[in-house]
Protein backbone atom coordinates (compact mmCIF):
# COMPACT_ATOMS: atom_id res chain seq x y z
CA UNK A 1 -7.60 -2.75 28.44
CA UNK A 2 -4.23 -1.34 27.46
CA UNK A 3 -2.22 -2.93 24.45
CA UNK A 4 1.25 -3.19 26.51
CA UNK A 5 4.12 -4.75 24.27
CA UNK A 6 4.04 -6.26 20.71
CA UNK A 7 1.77 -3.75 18.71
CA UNK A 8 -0.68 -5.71 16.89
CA UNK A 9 -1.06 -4.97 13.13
CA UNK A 10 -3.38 -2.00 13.52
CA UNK A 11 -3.12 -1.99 17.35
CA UNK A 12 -0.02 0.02 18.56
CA UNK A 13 1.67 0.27 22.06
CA UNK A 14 -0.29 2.18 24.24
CA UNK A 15 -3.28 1.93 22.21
CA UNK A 16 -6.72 1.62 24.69
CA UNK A 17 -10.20 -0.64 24.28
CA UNK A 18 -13.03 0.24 26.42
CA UNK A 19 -14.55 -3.63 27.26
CA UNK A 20 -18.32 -2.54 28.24
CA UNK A 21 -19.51 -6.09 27.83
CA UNK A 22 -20.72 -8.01 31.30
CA UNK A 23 -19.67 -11.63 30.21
CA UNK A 24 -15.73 -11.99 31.57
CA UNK A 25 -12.79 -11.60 29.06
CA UNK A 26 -9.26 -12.83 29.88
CA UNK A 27 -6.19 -10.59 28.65
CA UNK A 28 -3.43 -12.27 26.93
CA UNK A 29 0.39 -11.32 28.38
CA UNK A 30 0.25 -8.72 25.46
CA UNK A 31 -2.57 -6.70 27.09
CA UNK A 32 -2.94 -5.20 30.96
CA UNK A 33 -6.56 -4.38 32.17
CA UNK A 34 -6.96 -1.24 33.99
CA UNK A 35 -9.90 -0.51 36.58
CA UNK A 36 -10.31 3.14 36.55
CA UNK A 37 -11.08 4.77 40.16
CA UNK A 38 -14.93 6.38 40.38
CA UNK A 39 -14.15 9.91 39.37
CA UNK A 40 -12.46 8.96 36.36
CA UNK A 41 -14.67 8.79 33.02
CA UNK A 42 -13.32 5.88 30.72
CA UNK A 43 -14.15 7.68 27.98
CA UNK A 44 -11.87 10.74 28.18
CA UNK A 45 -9.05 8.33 29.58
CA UNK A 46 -9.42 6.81 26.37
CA UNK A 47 -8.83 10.06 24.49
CA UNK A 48 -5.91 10.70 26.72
CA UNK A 49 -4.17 7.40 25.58
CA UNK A 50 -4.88 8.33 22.09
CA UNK A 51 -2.83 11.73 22.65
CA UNK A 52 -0.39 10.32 24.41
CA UNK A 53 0.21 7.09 22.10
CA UNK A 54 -1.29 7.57 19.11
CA UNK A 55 0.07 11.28 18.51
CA UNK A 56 3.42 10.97 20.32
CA UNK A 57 4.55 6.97 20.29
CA UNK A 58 8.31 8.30 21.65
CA UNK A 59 6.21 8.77 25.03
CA UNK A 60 8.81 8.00 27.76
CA UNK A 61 6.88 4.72 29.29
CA UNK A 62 7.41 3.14 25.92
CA UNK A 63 10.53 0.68 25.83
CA UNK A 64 12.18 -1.01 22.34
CA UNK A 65 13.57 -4.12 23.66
CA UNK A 66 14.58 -6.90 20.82
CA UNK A 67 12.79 -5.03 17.65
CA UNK A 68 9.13 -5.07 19.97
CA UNK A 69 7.81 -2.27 21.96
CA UNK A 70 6.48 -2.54 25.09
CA UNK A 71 5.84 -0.41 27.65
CA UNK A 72 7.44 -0.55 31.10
CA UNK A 73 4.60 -0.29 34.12
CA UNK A 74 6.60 1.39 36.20
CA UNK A 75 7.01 4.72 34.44
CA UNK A 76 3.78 4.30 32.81
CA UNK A 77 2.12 4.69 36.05
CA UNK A 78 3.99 7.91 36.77
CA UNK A 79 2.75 9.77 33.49
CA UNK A 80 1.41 13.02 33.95
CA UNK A 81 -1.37 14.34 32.71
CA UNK A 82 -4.63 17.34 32.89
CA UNK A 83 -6.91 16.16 35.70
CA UNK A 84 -9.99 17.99 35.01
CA UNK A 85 -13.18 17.02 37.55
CA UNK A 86 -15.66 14.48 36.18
CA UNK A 87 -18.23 16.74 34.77
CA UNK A 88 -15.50 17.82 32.41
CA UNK A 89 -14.23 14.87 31.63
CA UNK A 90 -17.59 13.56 30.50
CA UNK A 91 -18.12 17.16 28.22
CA UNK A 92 -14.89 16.71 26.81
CA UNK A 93 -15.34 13.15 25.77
CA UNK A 94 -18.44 14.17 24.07
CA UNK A 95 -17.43 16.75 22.58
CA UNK A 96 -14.56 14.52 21.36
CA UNK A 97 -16.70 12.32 20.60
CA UNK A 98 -18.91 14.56 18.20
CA UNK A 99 -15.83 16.11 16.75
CA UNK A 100 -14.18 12.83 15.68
CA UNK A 101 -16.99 11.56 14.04
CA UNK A 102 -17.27 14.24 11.67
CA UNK A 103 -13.70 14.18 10.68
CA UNK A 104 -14.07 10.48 10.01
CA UNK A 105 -17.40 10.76 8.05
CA UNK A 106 -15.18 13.28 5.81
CA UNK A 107 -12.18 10.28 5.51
CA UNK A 108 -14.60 8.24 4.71
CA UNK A 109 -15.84 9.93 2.16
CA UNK A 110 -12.24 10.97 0.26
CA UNK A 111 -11.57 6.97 1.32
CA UNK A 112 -15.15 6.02 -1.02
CA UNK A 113 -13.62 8.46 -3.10
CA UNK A 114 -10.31 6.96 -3.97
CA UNK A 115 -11.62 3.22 -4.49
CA UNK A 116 -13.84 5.09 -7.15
CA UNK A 117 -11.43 6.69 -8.42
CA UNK A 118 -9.29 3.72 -8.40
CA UNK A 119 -12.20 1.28 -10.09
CA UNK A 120 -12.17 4.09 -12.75
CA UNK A 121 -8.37 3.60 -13.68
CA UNK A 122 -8.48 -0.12 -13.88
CA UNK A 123 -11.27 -0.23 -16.09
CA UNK A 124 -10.43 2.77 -18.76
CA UNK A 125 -6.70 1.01 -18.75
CA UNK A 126 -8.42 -2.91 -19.25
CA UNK A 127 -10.79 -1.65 -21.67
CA UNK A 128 -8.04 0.25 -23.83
CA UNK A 129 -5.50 -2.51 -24.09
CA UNK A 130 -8.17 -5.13 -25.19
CA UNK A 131 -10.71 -3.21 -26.84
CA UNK A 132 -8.32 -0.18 -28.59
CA UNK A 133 -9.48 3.61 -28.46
CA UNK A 134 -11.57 3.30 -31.53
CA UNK A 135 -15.12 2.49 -29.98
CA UNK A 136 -17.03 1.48 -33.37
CA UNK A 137 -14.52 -0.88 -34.79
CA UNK A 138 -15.72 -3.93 -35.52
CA UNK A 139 -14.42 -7.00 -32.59
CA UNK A 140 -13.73 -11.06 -32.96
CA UNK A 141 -13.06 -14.22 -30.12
CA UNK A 142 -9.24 -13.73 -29.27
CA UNK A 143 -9.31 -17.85 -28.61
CA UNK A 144 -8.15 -16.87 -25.09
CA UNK A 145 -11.19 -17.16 -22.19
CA UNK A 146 -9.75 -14.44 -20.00
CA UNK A 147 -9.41 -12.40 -22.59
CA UNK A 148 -12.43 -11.92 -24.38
CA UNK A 149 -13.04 -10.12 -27.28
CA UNK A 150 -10.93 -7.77 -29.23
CA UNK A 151 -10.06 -5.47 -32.46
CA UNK A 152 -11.20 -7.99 -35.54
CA UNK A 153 -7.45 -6.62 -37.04
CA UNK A 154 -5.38 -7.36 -34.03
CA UNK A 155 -3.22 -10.43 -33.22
CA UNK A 156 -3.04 -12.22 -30.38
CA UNK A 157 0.87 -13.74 -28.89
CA UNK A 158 2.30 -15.10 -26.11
CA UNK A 159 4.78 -13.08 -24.27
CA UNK A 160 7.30 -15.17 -25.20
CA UNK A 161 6.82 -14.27 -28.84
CA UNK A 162 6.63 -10.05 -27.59
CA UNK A 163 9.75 -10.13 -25.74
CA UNK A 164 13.17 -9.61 -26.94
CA UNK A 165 14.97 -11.97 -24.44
CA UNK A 166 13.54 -14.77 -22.59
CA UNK A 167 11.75 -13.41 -19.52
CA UNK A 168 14.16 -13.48 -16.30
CA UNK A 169 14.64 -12.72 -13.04
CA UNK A 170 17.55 -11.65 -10.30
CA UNK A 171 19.57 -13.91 -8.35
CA UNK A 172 17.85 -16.46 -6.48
CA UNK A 173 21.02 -16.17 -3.55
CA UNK A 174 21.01 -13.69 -0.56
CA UNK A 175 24.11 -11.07 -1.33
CA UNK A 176 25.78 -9.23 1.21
CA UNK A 177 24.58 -5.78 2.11
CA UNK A 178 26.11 -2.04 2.26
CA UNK A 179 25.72 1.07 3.73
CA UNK A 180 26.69 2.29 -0.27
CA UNK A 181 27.66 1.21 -3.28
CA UNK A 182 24.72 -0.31 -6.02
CA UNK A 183 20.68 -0.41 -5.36
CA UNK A 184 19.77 -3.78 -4.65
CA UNK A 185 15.53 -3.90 -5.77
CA UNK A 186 13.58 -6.19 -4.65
CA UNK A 187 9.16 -6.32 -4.94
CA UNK A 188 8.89 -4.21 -1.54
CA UNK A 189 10.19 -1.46 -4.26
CA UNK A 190 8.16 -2.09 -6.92
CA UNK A 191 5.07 -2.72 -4.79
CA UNK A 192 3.60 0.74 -5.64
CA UNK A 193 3.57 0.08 -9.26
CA UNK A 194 6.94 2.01 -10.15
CA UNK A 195 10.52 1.43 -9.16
CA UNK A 196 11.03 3.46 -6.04
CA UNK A 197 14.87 3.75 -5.22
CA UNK A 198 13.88 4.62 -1.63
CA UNK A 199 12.38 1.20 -0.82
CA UNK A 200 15.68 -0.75 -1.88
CA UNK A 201 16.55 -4.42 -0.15
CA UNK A 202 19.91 -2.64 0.58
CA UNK A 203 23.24 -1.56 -1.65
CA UNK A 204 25.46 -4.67 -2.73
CA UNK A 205 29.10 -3.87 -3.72
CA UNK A 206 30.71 -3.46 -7.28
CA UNK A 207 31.82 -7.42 -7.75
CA UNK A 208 28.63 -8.65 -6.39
CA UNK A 209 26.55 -6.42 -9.34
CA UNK A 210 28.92 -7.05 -12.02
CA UNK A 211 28.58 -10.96 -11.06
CA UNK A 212 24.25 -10.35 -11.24
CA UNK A 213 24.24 -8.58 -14.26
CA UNK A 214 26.12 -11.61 -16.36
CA UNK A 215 22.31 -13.07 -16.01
CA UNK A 216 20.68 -9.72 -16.23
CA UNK A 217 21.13 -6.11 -15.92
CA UNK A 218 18.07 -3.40 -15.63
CA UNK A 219 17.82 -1.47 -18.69
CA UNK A 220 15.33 1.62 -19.64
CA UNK A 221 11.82 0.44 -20.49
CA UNK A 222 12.41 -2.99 -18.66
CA UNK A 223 9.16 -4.30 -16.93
CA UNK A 224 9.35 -5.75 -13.43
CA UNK A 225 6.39 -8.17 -12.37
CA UNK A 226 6.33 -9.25 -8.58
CA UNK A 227 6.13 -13.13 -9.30
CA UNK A 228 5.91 -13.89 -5.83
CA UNK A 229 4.36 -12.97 -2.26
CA UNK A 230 1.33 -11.01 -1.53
CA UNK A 231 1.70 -8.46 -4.59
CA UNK A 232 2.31 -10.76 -7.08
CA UNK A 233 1.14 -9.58 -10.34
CA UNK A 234 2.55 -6.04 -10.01
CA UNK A 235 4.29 -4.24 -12.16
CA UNK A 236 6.43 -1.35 -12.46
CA UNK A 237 8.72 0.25 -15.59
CA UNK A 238 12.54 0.69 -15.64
CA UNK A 239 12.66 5.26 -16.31
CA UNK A 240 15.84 5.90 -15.29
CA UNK A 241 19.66 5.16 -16.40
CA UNK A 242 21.16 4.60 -13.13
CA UNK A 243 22.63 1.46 -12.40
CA UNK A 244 21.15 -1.31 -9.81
CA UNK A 245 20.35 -4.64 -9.84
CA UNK A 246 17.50 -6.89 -8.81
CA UNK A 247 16.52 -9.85 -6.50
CA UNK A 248 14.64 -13.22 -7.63
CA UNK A 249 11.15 -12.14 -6.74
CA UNK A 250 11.39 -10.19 -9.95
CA UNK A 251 10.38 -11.18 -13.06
CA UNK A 252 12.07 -9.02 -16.20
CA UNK A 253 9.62 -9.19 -19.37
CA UNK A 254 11.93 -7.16 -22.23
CA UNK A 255 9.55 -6.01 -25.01
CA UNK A 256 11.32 -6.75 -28.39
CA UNK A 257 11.28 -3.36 -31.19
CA UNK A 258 7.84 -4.16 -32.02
CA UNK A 259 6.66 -3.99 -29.11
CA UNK A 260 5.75 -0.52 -26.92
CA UNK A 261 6.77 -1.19 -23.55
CA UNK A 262 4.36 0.94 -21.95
CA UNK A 263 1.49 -0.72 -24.35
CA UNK A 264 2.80 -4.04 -22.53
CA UNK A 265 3.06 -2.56 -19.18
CA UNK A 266 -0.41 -1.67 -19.48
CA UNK A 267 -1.98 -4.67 -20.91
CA UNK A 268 -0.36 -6.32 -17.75
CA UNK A 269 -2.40 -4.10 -15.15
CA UNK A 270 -5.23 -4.89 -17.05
CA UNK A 271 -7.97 -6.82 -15.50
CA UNK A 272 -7.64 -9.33 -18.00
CA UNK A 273 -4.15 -10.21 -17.43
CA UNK A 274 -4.30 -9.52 -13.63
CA UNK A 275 -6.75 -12.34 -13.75
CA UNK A 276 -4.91 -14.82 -15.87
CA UNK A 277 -2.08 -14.57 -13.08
CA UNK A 278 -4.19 -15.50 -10.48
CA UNK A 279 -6.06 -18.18 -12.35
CA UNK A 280 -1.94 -19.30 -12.76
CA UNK A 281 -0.36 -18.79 -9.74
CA UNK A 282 0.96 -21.73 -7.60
CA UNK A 283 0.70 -21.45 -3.82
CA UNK A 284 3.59 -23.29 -1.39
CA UNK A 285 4.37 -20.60 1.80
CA UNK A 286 3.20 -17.81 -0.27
CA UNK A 287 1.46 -17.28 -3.91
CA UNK A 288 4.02 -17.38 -6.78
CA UNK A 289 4.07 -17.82 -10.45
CA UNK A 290 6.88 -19.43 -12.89
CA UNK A 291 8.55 -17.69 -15.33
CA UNK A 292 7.72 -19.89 -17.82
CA UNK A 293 3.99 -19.66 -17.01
CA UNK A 294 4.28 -15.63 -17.35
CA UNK A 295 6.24 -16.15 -21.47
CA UNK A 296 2.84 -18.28 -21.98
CA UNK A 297 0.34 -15.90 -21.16
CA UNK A 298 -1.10 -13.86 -24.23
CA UNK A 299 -1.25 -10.52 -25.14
CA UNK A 300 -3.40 -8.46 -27.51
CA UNK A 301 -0.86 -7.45 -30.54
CA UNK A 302 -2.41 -4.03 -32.34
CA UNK A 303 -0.66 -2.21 -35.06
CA UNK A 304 2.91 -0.79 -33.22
CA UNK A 305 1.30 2.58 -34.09
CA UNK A 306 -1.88 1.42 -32.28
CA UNK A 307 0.21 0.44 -29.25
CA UNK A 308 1.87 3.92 -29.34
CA UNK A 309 -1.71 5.78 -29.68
CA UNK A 310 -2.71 3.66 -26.63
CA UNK A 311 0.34 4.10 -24.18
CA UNK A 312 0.31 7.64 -24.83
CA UNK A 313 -3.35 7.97 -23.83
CA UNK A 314 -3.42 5.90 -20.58
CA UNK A 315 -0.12 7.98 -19.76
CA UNK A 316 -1.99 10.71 -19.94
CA UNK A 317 -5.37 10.08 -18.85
CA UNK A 318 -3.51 7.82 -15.51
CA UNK A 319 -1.24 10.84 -14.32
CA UNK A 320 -4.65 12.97 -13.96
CA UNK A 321 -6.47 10.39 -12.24
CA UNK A 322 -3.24 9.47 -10.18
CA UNK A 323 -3.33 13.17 -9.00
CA UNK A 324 -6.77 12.97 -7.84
CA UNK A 325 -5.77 9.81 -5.95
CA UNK A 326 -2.50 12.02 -4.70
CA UNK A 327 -4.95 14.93 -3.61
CA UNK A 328 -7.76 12.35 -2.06
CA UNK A 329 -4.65 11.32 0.62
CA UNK A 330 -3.24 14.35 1.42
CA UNK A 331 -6.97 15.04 2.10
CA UNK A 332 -7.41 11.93 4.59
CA UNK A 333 -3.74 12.84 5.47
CA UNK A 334 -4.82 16.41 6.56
CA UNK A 335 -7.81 15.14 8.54
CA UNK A 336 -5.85 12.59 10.62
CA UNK A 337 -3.51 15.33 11.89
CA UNK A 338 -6.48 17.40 12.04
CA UNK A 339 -8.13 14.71 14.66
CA UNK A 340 -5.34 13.89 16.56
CA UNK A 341 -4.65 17.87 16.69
CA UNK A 342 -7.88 17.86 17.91
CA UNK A 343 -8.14 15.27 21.02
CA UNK A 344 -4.68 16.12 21.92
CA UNK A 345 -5.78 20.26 22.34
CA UNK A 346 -8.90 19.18 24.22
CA UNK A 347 -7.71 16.89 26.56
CA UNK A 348 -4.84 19.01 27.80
CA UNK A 349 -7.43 22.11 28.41
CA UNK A 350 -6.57 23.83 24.77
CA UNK A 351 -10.52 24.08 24.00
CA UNK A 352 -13.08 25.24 26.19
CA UNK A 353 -15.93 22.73 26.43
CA UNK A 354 -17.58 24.18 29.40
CA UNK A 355 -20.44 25.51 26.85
CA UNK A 356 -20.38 22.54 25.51
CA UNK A 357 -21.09 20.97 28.30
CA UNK A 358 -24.07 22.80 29.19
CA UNK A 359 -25.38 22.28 25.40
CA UNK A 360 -25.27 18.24 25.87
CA UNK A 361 -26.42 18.47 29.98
């Protein structure tokens, strides 16, 4: 079965399912089912798909009609490709076959390796910004159930009380968008836990921004929380001067002077906090949570020299594990191109598997 228009989630254009079941299956008008002729090994069809989808989607037979791909039957059915005789077929499949699954034991692996890596992070950060760096000091109740214990010398406040204007968020109207003029952010550019300019809504014109920014305008050390959708709870820190604005799905927490901004930024990636938003959180279409529920949740206060010691540690000790993360995905990265180097050399005759073939006979 071929996946012929659409391109499910994880299932793109082109992309081919071997149904070796006996009970009867029926296609939906997003999928074709091909019956291969006797001399044809499904197998090493399958790898030719994946070469000449999966590698190459701008393959001619593929159409873009209204935003969806499909792919037109016509010149699909007058692709080219190597016709090696069945007994090659079957070795290169296997040898495929073999091949593959070593490269994906080793994604696997640098996959494992990231979630570790990743389970790491979250608990050094949670542990500093409720616990401090200082492992023998003595700890009391903080009052607050999701947050647990922490530093007997440490205050506990509500946002509200650690921010120097209320919290806020962008407009909560659709502006008009440009090919120029001032970044427009919205959560798909925050989603990765820092403001990244190249994942802007759009650009919205001079009048439109100076209109915005009478109700807020982004300033250096600003926090942005995602307050609605899927990420909602993520957060990201204003490090730049240039100017741009921001849409409603944003919520602005502004830490007042005696308050670090990256102490706060941490606290809220905490697990602590991360589960006080979802213990909060309202759901209508998609998850959300008020503004006024975010100035009510609390926050561990230590000394602002404390809060200084802290931010400057997880800054630190994150950008190391963040580069082992970094080099963990070029890894998986490397091995993807590596298999699809792989099936695409073998099943146009670049490798040799006649040896091979004898080896698995």
């Amino acid at each position: 079965m071929i996946e012929k228009s659409g391109g499910g989630e994880n299932q793109p254009v082109g992309c081919v399912v071997l149904y070796n079941r006996e009970d009867k299956a029926v296609c939906s008008n997003f999928v074709a089912k091909i019956e291969l002729a006797p001399n044809m090994d499904p197998s090493y069809w399958r790898y030719v798909h994946s070469a000449a989808y999966g590698i190459r989607l701008t393959i001619g037979s593929i159409n873009q009609t209204s935003g969806i791909q499909n792919l037109d039957q016509d010149r699909y059915f007058n692709e080219r490709t190597a016709y090696p005789p069945l007994n090659e077929q079957i070795a290169i499949a296997k040898f495929i076959e073999d091949e593959v699954a070593k490269i994906d034991t080793l994604v696997d692996e640098q996959e494992k390796l990231i979630r570790l890596l990743k389970e790491k992070k979250q608990a050094v950060i949670s542990n500093a910004v409720t616990k401090g760096l200082d492992l023998k000091i003595k700890m009391k109740d903080s009052g607050v159930a999701w947050l647990g214990e922490i530093p007997k010398h440490w205050g506990v406040k509500a946002i509200k009380h650690i921010v120097s204007t209320p919290v806020t968020d962008g407009p909560h109207e659709t502006p008009e968008f440009f090919d120029e003029g001032v970044p427009f952010v919205s959560a798909e550019a925050v989603s990765s836990g820092e403001v990244d300019f190249t994942k802007i809504r759009g650009f919205i014109s001079k009048e439109c921004h100076k209109q915005y920014s009478l109700k807020y305008l982004p300033k250096r050390g600003d926090i942005f929380m995602i307050k609605s959708g899927a990420t909602t709870g993520v957060t990201a820190i204003v490090e730049t001067d240039q100017e741009f604005n921001i849409w409603s799905p944003l919520a602005v927490i502004r830490c007042n002077v005696e308050s670090n901004p990256y102490y706060v930024l941490n606290f809220m990636r905490s697990l602590n906090f991360q589960e006080a938003v979802a213990l909060n959180w309202n759901f209508g279409t998609q998850q959300n949570i008020g503004m006024g529920v975010i100035e009510n949740l609390f926050c561990p206060v230590p000394s602002q020299q404390e809060q200084k010691a802290i931010a400057e540690y997880l800054t630190s000790f994150t950008k190391q594990f963040n580069t082992l993360i970094s080099e963990a995905n070029n890894a998986i990265e490397l091995l993807k191109e590596r298999r699809s180097a792989l099936v695409l050399a073998a099943v146009t005759g670049q490798i040799d598997v006649r040896n091979y073939q004898r080896e698995v006979a």
